[in-house]
N, C-alpha and C. Protein backbone atom coordinates (compact mmCIF):
# COMPACT_ATOMS: atom_id res chain seq x y z
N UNK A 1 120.03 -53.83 180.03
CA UNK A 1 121.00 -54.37 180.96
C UNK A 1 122.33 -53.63 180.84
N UNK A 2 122.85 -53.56 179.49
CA UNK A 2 123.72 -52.69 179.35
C UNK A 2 123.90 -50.87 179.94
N UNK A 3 122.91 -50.34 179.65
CA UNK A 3 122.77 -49.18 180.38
C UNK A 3 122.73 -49.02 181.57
N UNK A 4 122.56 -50.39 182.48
CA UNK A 4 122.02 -50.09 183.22
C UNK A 4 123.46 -50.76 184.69
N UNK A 5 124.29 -51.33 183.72
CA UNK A 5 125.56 -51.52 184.11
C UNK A 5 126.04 -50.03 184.03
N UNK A 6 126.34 -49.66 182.95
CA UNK A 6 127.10 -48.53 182.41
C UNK A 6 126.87 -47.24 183.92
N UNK A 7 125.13 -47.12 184.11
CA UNK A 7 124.50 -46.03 185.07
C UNK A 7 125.28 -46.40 186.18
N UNK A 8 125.70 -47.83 187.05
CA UNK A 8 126.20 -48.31 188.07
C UNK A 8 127.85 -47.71 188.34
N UNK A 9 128.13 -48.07 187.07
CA UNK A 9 129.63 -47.75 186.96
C UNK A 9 129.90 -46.28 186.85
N UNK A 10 128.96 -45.61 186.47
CA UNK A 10 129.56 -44.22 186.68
C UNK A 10 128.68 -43.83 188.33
N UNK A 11 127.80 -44.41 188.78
CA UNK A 11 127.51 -43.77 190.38
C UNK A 11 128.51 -44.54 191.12
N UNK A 12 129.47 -45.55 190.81
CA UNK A 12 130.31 -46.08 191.43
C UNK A 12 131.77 -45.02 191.01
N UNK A 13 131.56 -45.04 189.70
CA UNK A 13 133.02 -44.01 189.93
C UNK A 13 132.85 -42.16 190.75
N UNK A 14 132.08 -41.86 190.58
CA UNK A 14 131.31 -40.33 191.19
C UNK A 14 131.31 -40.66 192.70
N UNK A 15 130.70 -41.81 192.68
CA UNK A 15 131.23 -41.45 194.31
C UNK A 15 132.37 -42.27 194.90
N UNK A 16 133.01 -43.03 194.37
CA UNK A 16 134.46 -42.83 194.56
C UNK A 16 135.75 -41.55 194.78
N UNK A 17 134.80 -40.85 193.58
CA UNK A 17 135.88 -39.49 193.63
C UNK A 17 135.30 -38.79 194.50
N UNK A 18 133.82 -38.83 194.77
CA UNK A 18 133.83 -37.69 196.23
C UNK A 18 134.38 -38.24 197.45
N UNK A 19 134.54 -39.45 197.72
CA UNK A 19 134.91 -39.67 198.81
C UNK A 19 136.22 -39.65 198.89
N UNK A 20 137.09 -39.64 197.90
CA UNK A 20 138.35 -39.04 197.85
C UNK A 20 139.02 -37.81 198.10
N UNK A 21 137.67 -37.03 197.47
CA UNK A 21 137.88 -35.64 197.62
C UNK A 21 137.37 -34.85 198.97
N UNK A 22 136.64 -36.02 199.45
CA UNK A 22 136.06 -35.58 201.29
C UNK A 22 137.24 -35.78 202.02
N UNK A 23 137.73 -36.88 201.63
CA UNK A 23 139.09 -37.33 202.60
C UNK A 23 140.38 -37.15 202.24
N UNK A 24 140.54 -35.87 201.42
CA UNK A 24 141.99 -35.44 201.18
C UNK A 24 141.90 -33.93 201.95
N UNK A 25 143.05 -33.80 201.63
CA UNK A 25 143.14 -32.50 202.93
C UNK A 25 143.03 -31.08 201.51
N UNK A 26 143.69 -31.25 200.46
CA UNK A 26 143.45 -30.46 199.02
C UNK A 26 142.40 -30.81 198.93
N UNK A 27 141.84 -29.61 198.34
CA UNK A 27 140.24 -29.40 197.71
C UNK A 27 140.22 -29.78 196.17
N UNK A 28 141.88 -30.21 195.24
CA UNK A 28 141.52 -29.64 193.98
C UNK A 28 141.03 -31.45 193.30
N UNK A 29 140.50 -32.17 194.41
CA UNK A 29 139.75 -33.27 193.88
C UNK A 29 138.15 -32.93 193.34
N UNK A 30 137.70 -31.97 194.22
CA UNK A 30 136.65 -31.66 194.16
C UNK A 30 135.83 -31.01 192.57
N UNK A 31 136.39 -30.45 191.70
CA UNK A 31 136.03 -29.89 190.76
C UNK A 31 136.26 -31.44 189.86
N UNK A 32 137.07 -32.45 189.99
CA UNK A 32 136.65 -33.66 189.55
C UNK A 32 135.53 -34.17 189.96
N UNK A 33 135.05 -34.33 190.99
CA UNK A 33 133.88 -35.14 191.53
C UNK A 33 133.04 -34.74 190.55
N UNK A 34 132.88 -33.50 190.74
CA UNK A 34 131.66 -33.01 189.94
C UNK A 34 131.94 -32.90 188.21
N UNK A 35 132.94 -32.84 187.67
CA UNK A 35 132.96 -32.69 186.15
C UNK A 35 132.95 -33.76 185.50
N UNK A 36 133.65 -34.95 186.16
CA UNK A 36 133.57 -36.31 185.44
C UNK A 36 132.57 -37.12 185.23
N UNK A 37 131.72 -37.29 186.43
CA UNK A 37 130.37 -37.80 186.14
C UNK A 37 129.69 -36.92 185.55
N UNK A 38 129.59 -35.46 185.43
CA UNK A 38 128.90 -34.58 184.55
C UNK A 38 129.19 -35.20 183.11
N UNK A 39 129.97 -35.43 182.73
CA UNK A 39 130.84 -35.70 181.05
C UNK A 39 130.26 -36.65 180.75
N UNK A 40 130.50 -37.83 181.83
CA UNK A 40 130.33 -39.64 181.32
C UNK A 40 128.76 -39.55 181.42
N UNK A 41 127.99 -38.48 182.23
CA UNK A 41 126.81 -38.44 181.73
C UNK A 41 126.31 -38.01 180.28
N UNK A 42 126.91 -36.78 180.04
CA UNK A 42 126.55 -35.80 179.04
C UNK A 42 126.59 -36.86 177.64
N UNK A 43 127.98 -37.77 177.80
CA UNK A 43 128.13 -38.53 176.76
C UNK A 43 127.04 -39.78 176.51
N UNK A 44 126.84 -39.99 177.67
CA UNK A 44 125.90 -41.51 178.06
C UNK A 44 124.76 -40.85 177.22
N UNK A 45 124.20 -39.69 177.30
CA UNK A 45 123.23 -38.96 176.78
C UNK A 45 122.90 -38.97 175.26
N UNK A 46 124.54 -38.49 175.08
CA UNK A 46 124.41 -38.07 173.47
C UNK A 46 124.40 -39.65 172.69
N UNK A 47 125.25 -40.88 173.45
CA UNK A 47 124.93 -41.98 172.58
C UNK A 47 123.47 -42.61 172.10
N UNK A 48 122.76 -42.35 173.66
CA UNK A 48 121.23 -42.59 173.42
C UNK A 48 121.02 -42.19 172.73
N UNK A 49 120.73 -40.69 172.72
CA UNK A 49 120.23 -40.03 171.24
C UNK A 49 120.51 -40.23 169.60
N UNK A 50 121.71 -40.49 169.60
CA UNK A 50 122.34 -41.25 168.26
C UNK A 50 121.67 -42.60 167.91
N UNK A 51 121.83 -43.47 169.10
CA UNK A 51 121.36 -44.88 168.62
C UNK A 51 119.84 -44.95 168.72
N UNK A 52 118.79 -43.86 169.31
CA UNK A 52 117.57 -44.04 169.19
C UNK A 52 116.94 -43.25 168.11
N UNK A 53 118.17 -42.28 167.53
CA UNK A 53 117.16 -41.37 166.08
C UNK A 53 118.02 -42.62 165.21
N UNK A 54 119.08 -42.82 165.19
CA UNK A 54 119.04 -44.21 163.90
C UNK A 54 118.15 -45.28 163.78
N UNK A 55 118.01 -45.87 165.00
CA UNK A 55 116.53 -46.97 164.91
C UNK A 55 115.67 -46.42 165.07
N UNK A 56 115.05 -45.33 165.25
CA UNK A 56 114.23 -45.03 164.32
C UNK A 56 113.81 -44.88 162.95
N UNK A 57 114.94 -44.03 162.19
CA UNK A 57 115.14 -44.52 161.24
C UNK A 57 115.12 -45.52 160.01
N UNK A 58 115.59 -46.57 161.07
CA UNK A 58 116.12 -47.47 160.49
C UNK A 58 114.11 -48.93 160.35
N UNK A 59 113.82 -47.98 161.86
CA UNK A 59 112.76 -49.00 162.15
C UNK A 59 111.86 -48.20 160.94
N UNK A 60 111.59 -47.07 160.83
CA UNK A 60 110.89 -46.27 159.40
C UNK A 60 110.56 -46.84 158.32
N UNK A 61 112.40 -47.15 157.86
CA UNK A 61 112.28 -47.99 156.48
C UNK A 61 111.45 -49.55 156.65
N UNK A 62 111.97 -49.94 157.67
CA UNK A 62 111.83 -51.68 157.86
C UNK A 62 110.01 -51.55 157.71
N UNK A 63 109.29 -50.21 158.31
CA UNK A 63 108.15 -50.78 158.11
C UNK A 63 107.07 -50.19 156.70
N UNK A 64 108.08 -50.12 155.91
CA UNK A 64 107.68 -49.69 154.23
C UNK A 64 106.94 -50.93 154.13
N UNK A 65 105.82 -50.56 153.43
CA UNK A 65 104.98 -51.83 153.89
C UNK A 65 105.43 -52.71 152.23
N UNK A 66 105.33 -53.90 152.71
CA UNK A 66 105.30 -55.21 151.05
C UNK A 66 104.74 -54.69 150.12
N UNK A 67 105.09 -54.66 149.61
CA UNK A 67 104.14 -54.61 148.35
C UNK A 67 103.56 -55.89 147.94
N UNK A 68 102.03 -56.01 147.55
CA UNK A 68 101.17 -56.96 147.14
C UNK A 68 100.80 -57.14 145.99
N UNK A 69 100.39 -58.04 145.89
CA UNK A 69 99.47 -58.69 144.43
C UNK A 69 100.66 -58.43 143.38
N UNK A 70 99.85 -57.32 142.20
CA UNK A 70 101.39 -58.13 140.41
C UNK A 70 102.27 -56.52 141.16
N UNK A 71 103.49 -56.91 141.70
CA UNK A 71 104.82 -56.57 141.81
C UNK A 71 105.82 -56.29 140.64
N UNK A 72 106.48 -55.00 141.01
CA UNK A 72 107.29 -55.16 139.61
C UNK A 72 108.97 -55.20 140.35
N UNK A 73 109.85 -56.06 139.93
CA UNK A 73 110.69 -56.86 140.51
C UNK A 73 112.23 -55.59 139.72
N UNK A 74 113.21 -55.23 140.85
CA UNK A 74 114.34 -54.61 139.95
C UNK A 74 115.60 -55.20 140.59
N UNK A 75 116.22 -55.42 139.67
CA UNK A 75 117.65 -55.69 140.43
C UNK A 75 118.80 -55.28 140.14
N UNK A 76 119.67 -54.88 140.65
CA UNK A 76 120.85 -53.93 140.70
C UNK A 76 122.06 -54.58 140.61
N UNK A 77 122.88 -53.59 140.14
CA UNK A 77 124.58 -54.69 140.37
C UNK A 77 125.60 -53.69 139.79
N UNK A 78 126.95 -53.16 140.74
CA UNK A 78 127.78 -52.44 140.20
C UNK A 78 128.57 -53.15 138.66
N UNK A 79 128.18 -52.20 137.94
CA UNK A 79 129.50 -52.87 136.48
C UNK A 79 131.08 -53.07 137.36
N UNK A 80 131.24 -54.71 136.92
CA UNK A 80 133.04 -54.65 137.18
C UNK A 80 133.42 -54.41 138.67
N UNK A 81 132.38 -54.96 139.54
CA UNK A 81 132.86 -54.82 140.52
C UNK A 81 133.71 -55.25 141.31
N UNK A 82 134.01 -56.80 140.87
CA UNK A 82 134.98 -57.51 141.40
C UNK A 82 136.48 -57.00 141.01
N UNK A 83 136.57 -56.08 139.55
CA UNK A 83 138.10 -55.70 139.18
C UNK A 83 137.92 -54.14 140.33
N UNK A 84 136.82 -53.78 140.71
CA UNK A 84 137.21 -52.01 141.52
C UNK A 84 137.71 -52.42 142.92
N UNK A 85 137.09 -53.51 143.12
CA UNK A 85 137.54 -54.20 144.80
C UNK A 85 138.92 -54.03 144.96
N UNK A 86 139.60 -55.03 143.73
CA UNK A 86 140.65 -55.71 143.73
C UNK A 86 141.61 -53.85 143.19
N UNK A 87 141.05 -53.09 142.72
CA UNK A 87 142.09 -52.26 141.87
C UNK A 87 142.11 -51.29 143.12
N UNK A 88 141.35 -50.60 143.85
CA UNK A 88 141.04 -49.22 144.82
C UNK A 88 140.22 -49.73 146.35
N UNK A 89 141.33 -49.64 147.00
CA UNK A 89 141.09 -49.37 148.65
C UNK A 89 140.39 -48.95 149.22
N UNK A 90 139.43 -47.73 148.09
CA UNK A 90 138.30 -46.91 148.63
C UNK A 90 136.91 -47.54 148.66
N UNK A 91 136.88 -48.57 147.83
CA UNK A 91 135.68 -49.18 148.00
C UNK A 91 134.93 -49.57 148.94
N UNK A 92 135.03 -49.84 150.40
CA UNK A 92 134.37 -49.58 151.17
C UNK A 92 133.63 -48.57 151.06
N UNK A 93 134.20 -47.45 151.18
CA UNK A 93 133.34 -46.16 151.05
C UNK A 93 132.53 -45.40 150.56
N UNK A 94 133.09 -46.45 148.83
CA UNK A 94 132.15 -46.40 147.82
C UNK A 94 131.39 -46.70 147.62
N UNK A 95 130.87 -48.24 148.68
CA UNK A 95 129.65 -48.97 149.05
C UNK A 95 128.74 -48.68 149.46
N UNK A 96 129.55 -47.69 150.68
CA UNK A 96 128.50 -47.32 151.48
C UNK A 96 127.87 -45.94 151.03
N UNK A 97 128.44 -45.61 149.98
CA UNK A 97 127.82 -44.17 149.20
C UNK A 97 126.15 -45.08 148.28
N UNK A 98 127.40 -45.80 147.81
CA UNK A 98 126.66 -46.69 146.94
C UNK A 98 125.01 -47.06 147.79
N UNK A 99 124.98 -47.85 149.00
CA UNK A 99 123.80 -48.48 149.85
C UNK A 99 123.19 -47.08 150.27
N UNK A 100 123.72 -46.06 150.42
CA UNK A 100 123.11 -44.83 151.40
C UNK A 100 121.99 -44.37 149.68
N UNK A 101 122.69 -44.14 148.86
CA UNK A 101 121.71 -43.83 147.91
C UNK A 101 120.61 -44.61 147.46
N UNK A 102 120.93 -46.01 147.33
CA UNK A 102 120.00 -46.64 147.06
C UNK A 102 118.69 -46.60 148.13
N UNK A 103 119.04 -46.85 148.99
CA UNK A 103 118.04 -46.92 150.08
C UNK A 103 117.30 -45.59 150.50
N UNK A 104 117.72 -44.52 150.40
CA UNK A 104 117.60 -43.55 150.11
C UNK A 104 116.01 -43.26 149.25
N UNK A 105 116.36 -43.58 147.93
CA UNK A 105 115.88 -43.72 146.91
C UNK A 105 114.81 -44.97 147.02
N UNK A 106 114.77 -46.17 147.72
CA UNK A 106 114.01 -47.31 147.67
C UNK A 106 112.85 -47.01 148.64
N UNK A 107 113.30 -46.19 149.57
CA UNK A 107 111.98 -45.42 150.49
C UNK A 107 111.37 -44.84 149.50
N UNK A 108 112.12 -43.75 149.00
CA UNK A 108 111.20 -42.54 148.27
C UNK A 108 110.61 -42.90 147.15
N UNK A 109 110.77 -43.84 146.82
CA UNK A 109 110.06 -44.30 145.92
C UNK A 109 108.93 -45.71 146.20
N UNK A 110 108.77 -46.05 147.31
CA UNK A 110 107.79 -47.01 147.86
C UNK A 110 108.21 -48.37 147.39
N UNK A 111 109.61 -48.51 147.40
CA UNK A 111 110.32 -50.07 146.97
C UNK A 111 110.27 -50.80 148.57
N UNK A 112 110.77 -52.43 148.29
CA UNK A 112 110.91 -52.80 149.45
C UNK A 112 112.43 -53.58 149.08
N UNK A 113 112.89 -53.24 150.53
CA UNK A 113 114.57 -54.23 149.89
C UNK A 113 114.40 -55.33 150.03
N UNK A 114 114.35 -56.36 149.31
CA UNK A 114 114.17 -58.09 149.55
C UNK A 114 115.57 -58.47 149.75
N UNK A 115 116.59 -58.56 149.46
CA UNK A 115 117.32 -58.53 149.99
C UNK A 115 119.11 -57.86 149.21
N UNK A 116 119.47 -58.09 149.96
CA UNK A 116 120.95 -57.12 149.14
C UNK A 116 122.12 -58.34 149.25
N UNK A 117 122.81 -58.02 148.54
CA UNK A 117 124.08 -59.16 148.66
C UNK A 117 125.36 -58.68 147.46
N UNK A 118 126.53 -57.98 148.61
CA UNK A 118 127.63 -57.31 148.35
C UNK A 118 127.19 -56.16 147.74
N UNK A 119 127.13 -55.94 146.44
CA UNK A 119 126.75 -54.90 145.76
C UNK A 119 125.85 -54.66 145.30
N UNK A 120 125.14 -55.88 145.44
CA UNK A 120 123.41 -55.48 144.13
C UNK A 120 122.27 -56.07 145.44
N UNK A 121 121.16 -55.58 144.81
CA UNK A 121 120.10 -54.72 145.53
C UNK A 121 118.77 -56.16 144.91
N UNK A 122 117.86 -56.38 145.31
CA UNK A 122 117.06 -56.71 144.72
C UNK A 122 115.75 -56.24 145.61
N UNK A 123 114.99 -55.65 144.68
CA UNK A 123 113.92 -54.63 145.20
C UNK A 123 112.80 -54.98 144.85
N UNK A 124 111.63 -54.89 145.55
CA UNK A 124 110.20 -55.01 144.83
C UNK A 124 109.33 -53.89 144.81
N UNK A 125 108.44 -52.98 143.86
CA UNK A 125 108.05 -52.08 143.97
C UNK A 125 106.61 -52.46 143.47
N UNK A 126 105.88 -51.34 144.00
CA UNK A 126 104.43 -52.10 144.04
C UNK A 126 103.71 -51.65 142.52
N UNK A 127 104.51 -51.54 141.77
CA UNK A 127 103.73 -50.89 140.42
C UNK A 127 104.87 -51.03 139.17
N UNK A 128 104.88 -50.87 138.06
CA UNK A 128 106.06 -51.03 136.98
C UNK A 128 106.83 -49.58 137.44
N UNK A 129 105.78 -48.58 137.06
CA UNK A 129 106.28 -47.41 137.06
C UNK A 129 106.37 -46.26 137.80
N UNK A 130 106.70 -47.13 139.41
CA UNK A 130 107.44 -46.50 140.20
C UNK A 130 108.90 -47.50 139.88
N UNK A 131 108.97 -48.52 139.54
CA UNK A 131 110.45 -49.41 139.45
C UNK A 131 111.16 -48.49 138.63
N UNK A 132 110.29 -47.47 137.16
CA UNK A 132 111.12 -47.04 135.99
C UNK A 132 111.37 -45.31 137.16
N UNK A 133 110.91 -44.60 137.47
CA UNK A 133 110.97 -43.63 137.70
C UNK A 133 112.32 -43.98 138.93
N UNK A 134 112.30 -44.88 139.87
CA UNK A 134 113.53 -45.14 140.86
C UNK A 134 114.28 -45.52 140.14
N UNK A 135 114.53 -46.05 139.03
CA UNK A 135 115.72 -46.42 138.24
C UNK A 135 116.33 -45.11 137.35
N UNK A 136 115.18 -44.37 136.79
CA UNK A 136 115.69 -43.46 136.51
C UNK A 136 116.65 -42.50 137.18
N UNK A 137 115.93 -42.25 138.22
CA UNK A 137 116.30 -41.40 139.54
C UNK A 137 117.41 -41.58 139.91
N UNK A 138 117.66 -43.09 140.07
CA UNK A 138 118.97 -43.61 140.89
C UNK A 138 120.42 -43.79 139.73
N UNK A 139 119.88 -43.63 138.36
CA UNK A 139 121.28 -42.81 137.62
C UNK A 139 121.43 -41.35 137.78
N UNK A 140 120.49 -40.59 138.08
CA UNK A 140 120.75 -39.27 138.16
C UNK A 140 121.64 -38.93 139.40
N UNK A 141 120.80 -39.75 140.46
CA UNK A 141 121.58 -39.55 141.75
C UNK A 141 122.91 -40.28 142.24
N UNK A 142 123.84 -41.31 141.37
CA UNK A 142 124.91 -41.90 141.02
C UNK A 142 125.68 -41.02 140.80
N UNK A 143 125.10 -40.39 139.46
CA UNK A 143 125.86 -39.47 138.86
C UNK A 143 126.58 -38.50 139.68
N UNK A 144 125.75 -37.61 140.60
CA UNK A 144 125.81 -36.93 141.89
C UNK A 144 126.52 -36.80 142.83
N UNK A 145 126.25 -38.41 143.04
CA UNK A 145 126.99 -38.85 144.78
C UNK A 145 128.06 -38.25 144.36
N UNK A 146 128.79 -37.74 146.43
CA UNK A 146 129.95 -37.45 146.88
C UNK A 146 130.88 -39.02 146.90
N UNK A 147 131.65 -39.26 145.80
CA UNK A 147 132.08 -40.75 145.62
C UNK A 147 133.84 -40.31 145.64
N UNK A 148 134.63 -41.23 146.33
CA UNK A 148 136.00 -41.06 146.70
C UNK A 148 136.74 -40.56 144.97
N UNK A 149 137.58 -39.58 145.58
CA UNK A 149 138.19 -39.08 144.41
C UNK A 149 138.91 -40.05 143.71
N UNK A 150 139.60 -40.86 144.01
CA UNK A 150 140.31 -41.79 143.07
C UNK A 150 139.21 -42.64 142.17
N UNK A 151 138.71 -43.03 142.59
CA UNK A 151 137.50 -43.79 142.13
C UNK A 151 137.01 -42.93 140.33
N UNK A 152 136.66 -41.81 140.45
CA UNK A 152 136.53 -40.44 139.83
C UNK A 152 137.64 -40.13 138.35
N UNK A 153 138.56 -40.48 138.76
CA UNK A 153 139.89 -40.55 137.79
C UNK A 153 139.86 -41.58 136.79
C-alpha cells in the first residue's frame, strides 16, 4: 500500500511538471520534467533493494532451524554494563558492534537466538561443542571488533 501511494505521488508530481512545462512559454521546465521523476525513481529503486537484501537476510537467520532434543543452553552478558551506559555516550554503538558480532557468530555456528534482552544473548545450540567453539570464537572476535575509540582507553 505504501509503495503504491509513494508510485501515485511521483506520477502525480511528473506530470504536474510536464504540464507546467507544456504551458510555459520557457523551455527550461522541461529538463525538470524529466530529471525529477527520473531521481524519485532511481531512489524509490535503491530503497527496495536495501530493504529486500536486509529481509532477506534477516529472514536467513530467522529460519536457522531449533535446535532439538538434549540442547546445549549459553548465555551472555557485558561485564559492568550498567557503569559503561552511565560513564560513555558511545554505547549505543557499542551495542550494536556488540549484537552485529554475536549474531554474526550465532548463525555460523548453528545457534538459535531465544531471546536477547539489553545486552545479553541467550542462545541454544544443538550440541555442547558447537556452544564451546562459538564461545571461544566470540572472545576472539570481541577482541577484534571495530569498537568506539573511547571505549578502548
Amino acid at each position: 500500500l505504501t509503495w503504491c501511494l509513494v508510485f501515485r505521488l511521483v506520477l502525480f508530481l511528473s506530470a504536474g511538471t510536464a504540464a507546467c512545462a507544456a504551458s510555459s512559454s520557457s523551455m527550461w521546465w522541461l529538463p525538470l520534467a524529466i530529471v525529477v521523476p527520473a531521481a524519485v525513481a532511481v531512489l524509490m529503486l535503491l530503497v527496495f533493494v536495501v530493504v529486500f537484501c536486509r529481509r532477506r537476510a534477516d529472514r536467513r537467520r530467522l529460519l536457522q532451524a531449533v535446535p532439538q532434543g538434549e540442547v546445549a543452553f549459553l548465555f551472555t552478558d557485558i561485564q559492568n554494563s550498567t557503569h559503561l551506559w552511565d560513564s560513555y555516550n558511545e554505547m549505543p554503538e557499542a551495542l550494536d558492534v556488540h549484537n552485529q558480532v554475536m549474531r554474526e557468530l550465532i548463525y555460523r555456528y548453528g545457534g538459535y537466538e531465544v531471546k536477547t534482552i539489553g545486552d545479553s544473548f541467550f542462545v541454544a545450540f544443538p550440541d555442547v561443542p558447537s556452544a564451546v567453539r562459538f564461545a571461544l570464537q566470540l572472545q576472539l572476535e570481541m577482541m577484534m571488533a571495530d569498537w568506539p575509540e573511547s571505549l578502548l582507553g
